[in-house]
PDB file of N, CA and C in Angstrom:
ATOM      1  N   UNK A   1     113.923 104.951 106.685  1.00  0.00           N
ATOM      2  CA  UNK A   1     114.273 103.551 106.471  1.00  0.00           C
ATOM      3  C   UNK A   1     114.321 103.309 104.959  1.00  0.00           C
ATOM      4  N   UNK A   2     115.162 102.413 104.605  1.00  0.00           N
ATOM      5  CA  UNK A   2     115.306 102.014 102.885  1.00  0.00           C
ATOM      6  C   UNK A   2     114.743 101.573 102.434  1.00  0.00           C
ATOM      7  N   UNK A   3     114.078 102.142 101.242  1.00  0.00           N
ATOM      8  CA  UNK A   3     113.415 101.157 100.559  1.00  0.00           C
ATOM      9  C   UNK A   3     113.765 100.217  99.047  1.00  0.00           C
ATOM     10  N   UNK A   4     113.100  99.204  99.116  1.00  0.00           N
ATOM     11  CA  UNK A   4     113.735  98.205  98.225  1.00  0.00           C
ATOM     12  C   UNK A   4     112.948  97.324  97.334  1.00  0.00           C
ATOM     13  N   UNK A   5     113.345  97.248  95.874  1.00  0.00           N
ATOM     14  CA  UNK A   5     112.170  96.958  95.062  1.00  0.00           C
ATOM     15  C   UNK A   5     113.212  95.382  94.731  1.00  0.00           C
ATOM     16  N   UNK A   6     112.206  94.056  94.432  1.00  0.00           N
ATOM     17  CA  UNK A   6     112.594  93.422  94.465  1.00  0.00           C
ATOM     18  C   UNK A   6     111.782  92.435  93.227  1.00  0.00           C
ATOM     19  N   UNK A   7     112.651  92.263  91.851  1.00  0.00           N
ATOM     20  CA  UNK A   7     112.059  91.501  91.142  1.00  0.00           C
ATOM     21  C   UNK A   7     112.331  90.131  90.612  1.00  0.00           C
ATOM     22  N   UNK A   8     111.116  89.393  91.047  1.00  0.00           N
ATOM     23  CA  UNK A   8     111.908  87.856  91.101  1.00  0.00           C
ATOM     24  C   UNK A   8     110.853  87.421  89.921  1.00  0.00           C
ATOM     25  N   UNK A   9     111.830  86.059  89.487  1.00  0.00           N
ATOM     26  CA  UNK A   9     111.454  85.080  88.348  1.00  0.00           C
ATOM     27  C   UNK A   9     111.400  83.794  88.696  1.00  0.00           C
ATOM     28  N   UNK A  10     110.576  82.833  88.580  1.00  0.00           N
ATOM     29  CA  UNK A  10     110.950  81.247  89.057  1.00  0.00           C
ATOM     30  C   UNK A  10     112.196  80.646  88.172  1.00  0.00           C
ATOM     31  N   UNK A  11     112.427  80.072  89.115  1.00  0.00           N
ATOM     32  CA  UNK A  11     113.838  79.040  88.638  1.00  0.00           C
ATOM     33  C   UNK A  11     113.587  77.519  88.063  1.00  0.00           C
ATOM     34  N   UNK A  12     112.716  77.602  86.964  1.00  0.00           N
ATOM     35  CA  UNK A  12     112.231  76.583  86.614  1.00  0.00           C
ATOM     36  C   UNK A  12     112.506  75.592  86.837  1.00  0.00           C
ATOM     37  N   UNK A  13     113.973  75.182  86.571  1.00  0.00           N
ATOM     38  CA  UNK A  13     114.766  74.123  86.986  1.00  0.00           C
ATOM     39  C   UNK A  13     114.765  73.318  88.623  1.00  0.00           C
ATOM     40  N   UNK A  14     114.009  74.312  89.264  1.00  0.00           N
ATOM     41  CA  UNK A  14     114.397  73.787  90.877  1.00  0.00           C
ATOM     42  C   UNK A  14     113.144  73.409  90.707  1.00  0.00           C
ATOM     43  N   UNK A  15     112.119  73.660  90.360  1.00  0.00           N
ATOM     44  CA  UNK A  15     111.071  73.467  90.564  1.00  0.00           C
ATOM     45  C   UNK A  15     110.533  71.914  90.508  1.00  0.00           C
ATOM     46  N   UNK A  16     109.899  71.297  91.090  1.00  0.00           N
ATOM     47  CA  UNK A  16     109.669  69.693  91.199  1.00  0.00           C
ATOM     48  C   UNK A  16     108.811  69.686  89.848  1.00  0.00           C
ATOM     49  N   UNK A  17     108.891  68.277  89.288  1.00  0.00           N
ATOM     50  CA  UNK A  17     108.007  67.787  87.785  1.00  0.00           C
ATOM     51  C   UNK A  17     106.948  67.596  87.744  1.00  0.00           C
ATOM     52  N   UNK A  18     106.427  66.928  89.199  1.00  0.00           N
ATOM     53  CA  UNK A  18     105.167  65.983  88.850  1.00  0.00           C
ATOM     54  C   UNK A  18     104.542  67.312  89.654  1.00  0.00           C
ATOM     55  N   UNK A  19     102.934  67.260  89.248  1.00  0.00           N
ATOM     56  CA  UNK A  19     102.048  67.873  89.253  1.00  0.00           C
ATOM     57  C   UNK A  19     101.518  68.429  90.549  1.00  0.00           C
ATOM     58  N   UNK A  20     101.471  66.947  91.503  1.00  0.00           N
ATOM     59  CA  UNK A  20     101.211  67.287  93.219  1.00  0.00           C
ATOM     60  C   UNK A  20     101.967  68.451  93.478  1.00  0.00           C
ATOM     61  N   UNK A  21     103.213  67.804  93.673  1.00  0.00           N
ATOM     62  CA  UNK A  21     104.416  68.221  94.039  1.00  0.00           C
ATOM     63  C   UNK A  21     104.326  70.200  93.981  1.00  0.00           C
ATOM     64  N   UNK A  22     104.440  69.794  92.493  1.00  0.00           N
ATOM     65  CA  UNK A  22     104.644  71.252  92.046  1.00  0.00           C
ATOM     66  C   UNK A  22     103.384  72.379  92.335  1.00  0.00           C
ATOM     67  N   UNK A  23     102.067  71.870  92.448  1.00  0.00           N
ATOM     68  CA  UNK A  23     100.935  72.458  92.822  1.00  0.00           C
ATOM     69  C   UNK A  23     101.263  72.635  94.796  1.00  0.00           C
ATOM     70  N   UNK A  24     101.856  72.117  95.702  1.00  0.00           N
ATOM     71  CA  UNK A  24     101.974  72.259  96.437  1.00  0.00           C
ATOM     72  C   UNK A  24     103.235  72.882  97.254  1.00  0.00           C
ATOM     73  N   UNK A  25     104.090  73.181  96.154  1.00  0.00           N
ATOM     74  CA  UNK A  25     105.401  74.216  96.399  1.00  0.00           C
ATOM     75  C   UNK A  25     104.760  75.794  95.891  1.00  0.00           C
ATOM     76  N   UNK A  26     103.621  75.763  94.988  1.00  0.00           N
ATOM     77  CA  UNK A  26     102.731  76.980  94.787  1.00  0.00           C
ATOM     78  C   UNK A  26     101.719  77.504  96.026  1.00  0.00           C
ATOM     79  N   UNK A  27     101.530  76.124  96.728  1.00  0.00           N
ATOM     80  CA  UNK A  27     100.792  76.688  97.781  1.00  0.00           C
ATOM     81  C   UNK A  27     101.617  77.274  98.590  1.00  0.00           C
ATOM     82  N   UNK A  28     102.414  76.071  98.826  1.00  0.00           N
ATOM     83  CA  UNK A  28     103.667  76.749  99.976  1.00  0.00           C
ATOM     84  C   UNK A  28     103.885  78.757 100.002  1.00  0.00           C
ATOM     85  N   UNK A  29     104.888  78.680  98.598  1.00  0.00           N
ATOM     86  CA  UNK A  29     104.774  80.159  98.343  1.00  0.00           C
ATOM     87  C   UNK A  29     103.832  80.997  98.711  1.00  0.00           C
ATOM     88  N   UNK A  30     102.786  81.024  98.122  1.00  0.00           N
ATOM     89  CA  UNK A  30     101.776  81.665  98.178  1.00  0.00           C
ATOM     90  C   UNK A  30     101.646  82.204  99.212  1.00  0.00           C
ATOM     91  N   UNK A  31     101.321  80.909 100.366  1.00  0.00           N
ATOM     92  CA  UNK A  31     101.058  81.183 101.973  1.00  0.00           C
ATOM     93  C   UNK A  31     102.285  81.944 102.226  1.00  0.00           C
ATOM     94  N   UNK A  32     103.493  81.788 102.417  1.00  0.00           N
ATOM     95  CA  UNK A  32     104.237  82.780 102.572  1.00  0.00           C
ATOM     96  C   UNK A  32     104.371  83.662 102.179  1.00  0.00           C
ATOM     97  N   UNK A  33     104.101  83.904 101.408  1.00  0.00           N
ATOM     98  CA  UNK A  33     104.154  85.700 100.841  1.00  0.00           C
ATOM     99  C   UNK A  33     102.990  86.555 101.709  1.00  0.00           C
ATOM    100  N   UNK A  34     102.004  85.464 101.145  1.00  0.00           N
ATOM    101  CA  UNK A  34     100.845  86.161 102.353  1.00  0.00           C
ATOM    102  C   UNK A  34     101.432  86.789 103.738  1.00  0.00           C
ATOM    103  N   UNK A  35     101.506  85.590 104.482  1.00  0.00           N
ATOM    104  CA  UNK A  35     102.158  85.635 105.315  1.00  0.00           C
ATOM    105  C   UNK A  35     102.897  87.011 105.917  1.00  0.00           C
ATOM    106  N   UNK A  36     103.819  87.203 105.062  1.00  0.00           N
ATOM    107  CA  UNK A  36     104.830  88.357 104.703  1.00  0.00           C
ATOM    108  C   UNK A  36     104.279  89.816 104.712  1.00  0.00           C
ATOM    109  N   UNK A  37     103.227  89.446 103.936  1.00  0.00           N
ATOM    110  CA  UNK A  37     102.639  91.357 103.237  1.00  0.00           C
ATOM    111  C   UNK A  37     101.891  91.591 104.313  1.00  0.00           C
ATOM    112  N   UNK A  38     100.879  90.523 105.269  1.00  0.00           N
ATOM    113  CA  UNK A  38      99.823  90.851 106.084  1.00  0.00           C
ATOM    114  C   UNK A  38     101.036  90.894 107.511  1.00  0.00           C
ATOM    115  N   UNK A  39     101.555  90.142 108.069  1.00  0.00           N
ATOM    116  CA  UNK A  39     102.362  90.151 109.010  1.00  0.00           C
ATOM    117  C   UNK A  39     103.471  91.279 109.390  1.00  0.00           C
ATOM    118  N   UNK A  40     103.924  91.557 110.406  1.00  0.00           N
ATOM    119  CA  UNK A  40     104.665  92.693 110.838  1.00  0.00           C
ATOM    120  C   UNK A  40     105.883  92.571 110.064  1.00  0.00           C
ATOM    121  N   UNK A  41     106.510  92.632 108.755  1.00  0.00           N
ATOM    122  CA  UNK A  41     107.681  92.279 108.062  1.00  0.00           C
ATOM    123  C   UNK A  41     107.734  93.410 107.153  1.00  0.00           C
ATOM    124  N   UNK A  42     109.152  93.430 106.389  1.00  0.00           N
ATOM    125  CA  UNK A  42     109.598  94.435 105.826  1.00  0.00           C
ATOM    126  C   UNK A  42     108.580  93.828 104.550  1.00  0.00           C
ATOM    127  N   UNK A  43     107.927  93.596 104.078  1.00  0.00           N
ATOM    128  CA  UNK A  43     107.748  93.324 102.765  1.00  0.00           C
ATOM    129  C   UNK A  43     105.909  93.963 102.835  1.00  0.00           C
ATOM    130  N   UNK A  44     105.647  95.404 102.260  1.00  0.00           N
ATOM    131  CA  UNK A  44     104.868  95.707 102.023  1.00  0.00           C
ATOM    132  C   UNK A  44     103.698  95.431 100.634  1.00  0.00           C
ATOM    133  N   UNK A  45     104.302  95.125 100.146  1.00  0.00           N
ATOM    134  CA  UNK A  45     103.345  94.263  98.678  1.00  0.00           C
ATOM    135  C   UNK A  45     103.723  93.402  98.335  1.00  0.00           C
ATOM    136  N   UNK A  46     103.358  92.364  97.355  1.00  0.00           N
ATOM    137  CA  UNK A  46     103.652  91.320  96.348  1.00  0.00           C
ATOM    138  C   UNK A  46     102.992  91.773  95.136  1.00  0.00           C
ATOM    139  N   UNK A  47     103.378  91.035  93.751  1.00  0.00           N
ATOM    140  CA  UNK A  47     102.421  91.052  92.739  1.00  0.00           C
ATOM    141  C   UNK A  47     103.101  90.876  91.557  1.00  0.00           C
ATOM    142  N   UNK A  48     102.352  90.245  90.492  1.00  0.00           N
ATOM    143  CA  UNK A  48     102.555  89.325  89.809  1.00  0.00           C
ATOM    144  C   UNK A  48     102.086  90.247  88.693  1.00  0.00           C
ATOM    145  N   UNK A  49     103.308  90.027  87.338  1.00  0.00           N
ATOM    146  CA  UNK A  49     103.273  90.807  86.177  1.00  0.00           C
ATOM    147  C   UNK A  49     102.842  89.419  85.140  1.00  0.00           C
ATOM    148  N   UNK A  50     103.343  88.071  85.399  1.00  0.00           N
ATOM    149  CA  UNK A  50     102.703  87.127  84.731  1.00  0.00           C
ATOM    150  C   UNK A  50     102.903  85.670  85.164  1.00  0.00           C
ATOM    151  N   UNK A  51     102.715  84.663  84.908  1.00  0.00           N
ATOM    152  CA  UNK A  51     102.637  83.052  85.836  1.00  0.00           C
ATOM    153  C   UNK A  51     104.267  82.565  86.446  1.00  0.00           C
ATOM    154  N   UNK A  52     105.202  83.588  85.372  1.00  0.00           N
ATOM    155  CA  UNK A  52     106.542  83.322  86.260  1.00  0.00           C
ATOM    156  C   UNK A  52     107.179  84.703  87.070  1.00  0.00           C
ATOM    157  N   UNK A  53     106.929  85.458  86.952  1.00  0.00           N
ATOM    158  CA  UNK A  53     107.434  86.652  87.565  1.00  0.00           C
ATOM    159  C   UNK A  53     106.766  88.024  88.244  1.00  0.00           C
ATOM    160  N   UNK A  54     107.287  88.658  89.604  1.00  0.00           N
ATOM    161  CA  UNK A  54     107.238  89.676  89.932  1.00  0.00           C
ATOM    162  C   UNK A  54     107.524  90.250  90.463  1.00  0.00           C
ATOM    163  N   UNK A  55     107.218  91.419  91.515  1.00  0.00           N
ATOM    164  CA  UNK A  55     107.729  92.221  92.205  1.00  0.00           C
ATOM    165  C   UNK A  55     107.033  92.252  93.658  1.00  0.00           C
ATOM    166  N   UNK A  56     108.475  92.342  94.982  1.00  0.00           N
ATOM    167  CA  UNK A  56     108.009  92.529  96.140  1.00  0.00           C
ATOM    168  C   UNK A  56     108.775  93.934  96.194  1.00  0.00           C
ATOM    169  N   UNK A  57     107.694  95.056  97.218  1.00  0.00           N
ATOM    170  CA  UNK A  57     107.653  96.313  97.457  1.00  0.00           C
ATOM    171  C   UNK A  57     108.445  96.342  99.123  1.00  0.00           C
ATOM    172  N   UNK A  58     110.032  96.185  99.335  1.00  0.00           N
ATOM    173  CA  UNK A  58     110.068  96.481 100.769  1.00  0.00           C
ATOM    174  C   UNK A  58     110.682  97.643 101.672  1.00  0.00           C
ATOM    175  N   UNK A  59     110.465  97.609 102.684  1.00  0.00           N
ATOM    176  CA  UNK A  59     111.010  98.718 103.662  1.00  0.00           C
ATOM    177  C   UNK A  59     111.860  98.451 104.838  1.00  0.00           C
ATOM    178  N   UNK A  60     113.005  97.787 104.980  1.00  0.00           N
ATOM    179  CA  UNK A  60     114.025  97.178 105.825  1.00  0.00           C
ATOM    180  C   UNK A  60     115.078  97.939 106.270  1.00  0.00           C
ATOM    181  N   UNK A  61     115.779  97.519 107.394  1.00  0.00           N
ATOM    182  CA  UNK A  61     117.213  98.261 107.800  1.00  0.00           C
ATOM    183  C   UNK A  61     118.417  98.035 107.007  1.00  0.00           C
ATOM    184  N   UNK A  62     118.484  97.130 106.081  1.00  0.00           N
ATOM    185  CA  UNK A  62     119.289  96.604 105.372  1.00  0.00           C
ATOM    186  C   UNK A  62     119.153  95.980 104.477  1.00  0.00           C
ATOM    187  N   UNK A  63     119.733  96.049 103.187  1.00  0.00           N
ATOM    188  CA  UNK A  63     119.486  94.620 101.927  1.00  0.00           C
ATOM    189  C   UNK A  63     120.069  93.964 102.685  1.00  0.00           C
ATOM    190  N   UNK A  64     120.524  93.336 103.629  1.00  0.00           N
ATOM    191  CA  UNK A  64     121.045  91.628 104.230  1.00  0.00           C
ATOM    192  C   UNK A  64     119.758  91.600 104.691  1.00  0.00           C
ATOM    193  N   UNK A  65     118.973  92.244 105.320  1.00  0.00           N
ATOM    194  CA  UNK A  65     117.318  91.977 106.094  1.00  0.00           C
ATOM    195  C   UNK A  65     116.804  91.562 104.595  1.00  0.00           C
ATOM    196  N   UNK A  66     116.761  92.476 103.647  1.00  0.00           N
ATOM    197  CA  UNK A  66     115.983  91.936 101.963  1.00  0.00           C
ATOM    198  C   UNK A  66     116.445  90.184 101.520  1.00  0.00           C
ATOM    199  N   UNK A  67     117.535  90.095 101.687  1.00  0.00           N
ATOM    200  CA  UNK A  67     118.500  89.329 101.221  1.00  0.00           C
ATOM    201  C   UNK A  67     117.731  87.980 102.466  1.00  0.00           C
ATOM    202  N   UNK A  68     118.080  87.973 103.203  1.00  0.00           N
ATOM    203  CA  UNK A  68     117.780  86.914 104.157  1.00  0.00           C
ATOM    204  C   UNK A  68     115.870  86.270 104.266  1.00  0.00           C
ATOM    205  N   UNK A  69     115.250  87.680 103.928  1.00  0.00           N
ATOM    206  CA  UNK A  69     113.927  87.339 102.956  1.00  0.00           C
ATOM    207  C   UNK A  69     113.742  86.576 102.165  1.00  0.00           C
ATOM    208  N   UNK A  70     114.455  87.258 100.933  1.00  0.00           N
ATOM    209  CA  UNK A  70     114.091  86.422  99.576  1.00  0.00           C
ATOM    210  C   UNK A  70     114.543  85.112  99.819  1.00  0.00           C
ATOM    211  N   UNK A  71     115.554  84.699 100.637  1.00  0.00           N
ATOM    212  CA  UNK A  71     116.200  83.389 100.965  1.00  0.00           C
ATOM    213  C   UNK A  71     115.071  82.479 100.926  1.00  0.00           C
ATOM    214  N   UNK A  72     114.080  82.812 101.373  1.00  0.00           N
ATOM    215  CA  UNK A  72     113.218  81.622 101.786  1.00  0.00           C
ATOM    216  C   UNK A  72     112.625  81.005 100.691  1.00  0.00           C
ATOM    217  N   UNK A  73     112.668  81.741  99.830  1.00  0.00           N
ATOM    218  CA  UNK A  73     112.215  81.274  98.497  1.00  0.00           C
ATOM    219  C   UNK A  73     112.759  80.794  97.445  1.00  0.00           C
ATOM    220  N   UNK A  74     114.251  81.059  97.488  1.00  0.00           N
ATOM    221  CA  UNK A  74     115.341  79.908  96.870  1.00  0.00           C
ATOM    222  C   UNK A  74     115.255  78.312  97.485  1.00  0.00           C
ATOM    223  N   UNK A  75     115.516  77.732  96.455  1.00  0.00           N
ATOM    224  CA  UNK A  75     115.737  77.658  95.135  1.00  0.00           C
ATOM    225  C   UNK A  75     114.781  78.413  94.000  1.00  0.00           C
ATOM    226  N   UNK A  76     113.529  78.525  94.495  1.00  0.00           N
ATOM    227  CA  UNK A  76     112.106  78.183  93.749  1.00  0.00           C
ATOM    228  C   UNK A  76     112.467  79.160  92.416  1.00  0.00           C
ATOM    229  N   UNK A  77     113.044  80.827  93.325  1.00  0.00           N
ATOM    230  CA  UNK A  77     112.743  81.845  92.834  1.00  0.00           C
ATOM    231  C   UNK A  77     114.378  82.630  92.708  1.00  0.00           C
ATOM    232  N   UNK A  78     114.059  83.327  91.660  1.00  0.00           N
ATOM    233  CA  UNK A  78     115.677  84.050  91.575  1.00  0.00           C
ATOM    234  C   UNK A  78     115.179  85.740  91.902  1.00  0.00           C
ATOM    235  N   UNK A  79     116.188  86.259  92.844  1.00  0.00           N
ATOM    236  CA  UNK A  79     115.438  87.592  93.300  1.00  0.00           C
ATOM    237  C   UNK A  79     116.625  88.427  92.672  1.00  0.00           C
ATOM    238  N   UNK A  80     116.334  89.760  91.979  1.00  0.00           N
ATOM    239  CA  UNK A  80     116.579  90.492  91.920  1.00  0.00           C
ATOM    240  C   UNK A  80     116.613  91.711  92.008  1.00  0.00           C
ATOM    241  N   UNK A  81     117.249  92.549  94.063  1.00  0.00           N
ATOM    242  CA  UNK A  81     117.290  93.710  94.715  1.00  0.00           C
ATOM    243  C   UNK A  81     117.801  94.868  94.205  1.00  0.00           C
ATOM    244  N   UNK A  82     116.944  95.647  93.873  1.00  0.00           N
ATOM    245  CA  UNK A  82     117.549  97.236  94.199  1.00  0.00           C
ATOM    246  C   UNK A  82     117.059  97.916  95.422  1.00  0.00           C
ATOM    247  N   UNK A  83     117.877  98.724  95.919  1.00  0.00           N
ATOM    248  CA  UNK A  83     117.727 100.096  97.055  1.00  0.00           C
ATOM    249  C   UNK A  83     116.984 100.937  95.747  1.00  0.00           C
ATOM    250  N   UNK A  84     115.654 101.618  96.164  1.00  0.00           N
ATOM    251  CA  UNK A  84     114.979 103.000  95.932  1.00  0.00           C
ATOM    252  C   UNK A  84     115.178 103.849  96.602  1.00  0.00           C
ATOM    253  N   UNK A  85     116.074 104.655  95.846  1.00  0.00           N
ATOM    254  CA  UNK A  85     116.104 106.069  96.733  1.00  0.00           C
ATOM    255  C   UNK A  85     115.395 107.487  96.862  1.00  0.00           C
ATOM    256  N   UNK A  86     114.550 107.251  98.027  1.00  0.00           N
ATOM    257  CA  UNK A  86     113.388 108.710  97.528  1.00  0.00           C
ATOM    258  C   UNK A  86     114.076 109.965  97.043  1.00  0.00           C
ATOM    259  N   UNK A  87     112.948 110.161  96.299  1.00  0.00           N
ATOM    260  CA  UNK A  87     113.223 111.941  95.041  1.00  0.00           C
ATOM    261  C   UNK A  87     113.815 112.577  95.723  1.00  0.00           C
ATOM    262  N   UNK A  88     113.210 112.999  97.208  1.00  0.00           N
ATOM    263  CA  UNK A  88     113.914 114.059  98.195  1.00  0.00           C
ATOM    264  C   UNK A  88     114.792 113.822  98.262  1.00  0.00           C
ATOM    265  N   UNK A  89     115.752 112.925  98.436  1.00  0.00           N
ATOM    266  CA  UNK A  89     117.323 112.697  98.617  1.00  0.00           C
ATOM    267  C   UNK A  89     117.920 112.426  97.414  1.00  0.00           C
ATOM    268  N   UNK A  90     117.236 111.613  96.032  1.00  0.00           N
ATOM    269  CA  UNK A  90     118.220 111.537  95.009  1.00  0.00           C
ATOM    270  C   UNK A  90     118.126 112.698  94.529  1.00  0.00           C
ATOM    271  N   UNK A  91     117.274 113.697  94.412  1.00  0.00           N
ATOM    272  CA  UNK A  91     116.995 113.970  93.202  1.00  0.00           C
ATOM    273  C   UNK A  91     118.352 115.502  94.042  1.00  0.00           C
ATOM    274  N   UNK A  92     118.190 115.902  95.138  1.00  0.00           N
ATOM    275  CA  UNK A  92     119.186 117.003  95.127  1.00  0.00           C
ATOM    276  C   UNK A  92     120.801 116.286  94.536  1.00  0.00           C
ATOM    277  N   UNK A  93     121.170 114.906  94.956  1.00  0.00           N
ATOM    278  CA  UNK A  93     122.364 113.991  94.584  1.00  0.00           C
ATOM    279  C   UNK A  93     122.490 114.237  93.133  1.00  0.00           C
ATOM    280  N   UNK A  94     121.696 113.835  92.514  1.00  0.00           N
ATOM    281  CA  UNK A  94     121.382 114.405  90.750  1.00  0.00           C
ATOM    282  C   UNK A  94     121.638 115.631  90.087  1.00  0.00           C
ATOM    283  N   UNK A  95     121.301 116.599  90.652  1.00  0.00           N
ATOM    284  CA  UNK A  95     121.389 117.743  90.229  1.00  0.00           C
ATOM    285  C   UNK A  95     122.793 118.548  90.649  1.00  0.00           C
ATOM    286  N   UNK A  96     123.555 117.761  91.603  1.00  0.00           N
ATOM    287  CA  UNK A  96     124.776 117.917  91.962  1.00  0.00           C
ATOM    288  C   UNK A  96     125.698 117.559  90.875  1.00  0.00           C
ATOM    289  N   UNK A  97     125.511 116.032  90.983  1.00  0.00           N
ATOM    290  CA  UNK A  97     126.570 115.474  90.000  1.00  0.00           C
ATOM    291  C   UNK A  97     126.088 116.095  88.543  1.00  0.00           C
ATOM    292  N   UNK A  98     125.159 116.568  87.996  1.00  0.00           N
ATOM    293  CA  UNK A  98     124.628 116.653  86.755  1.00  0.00           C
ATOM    294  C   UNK A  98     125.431 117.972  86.500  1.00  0.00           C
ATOM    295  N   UNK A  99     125.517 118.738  87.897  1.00  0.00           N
ATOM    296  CA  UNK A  99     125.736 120.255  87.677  1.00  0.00           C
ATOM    297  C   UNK A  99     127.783 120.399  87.729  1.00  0.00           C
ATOM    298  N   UNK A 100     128.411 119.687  88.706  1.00  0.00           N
ATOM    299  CA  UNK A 100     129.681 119.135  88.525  1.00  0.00           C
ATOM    300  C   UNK A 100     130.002 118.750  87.138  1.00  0.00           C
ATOM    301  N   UNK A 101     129.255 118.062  86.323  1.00  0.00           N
ATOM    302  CA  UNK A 101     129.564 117.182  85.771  1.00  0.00           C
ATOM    303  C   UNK A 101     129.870 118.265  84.093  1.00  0.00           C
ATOM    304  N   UNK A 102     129.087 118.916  84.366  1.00  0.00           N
ATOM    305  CA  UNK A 102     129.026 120.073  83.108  1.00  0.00           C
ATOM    306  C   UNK A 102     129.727 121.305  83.550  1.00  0.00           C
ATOM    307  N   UNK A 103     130.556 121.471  84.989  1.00  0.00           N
ATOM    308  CA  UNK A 103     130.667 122.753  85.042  1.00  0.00           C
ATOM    309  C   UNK A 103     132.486 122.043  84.655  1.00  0.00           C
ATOM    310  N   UNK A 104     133.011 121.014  84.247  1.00  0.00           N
ATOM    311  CA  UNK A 104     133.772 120.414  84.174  1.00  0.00           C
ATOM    312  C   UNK A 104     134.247 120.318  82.393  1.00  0.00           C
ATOM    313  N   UNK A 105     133.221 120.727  81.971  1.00  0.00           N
ATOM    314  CA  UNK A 105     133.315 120.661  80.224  1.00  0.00           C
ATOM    315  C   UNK A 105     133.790 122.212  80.006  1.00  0.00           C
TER     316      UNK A 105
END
């Protein structure tokens, strides 16, 4: 199954002004992510590099499964998906094209 690293930033702008508000769109999040990492879902970690940004760790049938995830958190948050492709499979892909690529010079 694919795996997929996912690094998001808040969207400051969506974010509500006043203080309640905004302290309680943090809870919101929060609980959902929870939610997410402990619950049967593609999203094996969360975690936070600093007060606006970080990274979710997932394992899905598809980036539209990633994609339809992070949804829930737009506006708040801007996600940005890559596919990880394990060593065992890139790394022979690599040494292909690397070896093509020079037997061509």
């Amino acid at each position: 199954m694919p795996f997929y690293i996912n690094r998001f930033t808040c969207n400051a702008a969506a974010w509500p002004t006043d203080r309640k508000s905004e302290i309680a769109a943090w809870t919101d999040m929060v609980g959902d992510a929870n939610e997410l990492v402990e619950g049967d879902s593609a999203v094996k970690f969360t975690g936070w590099v600093s007060n606006t940004e970080g990274y979710v760790l997932l394992e899905a049938d598809s980036k539209t499964e990633v994609i339809k995830l992070c949804a829930r958190f737009w506006p708040l948050f801007h996600n940005d998906i890559m596919e990880i492709v394990p060593t065992a499979e890139a790394g022979p892909a690599i040494l292909a094209g690397a070896t093509e690529g020079w037997e061509k010079k």
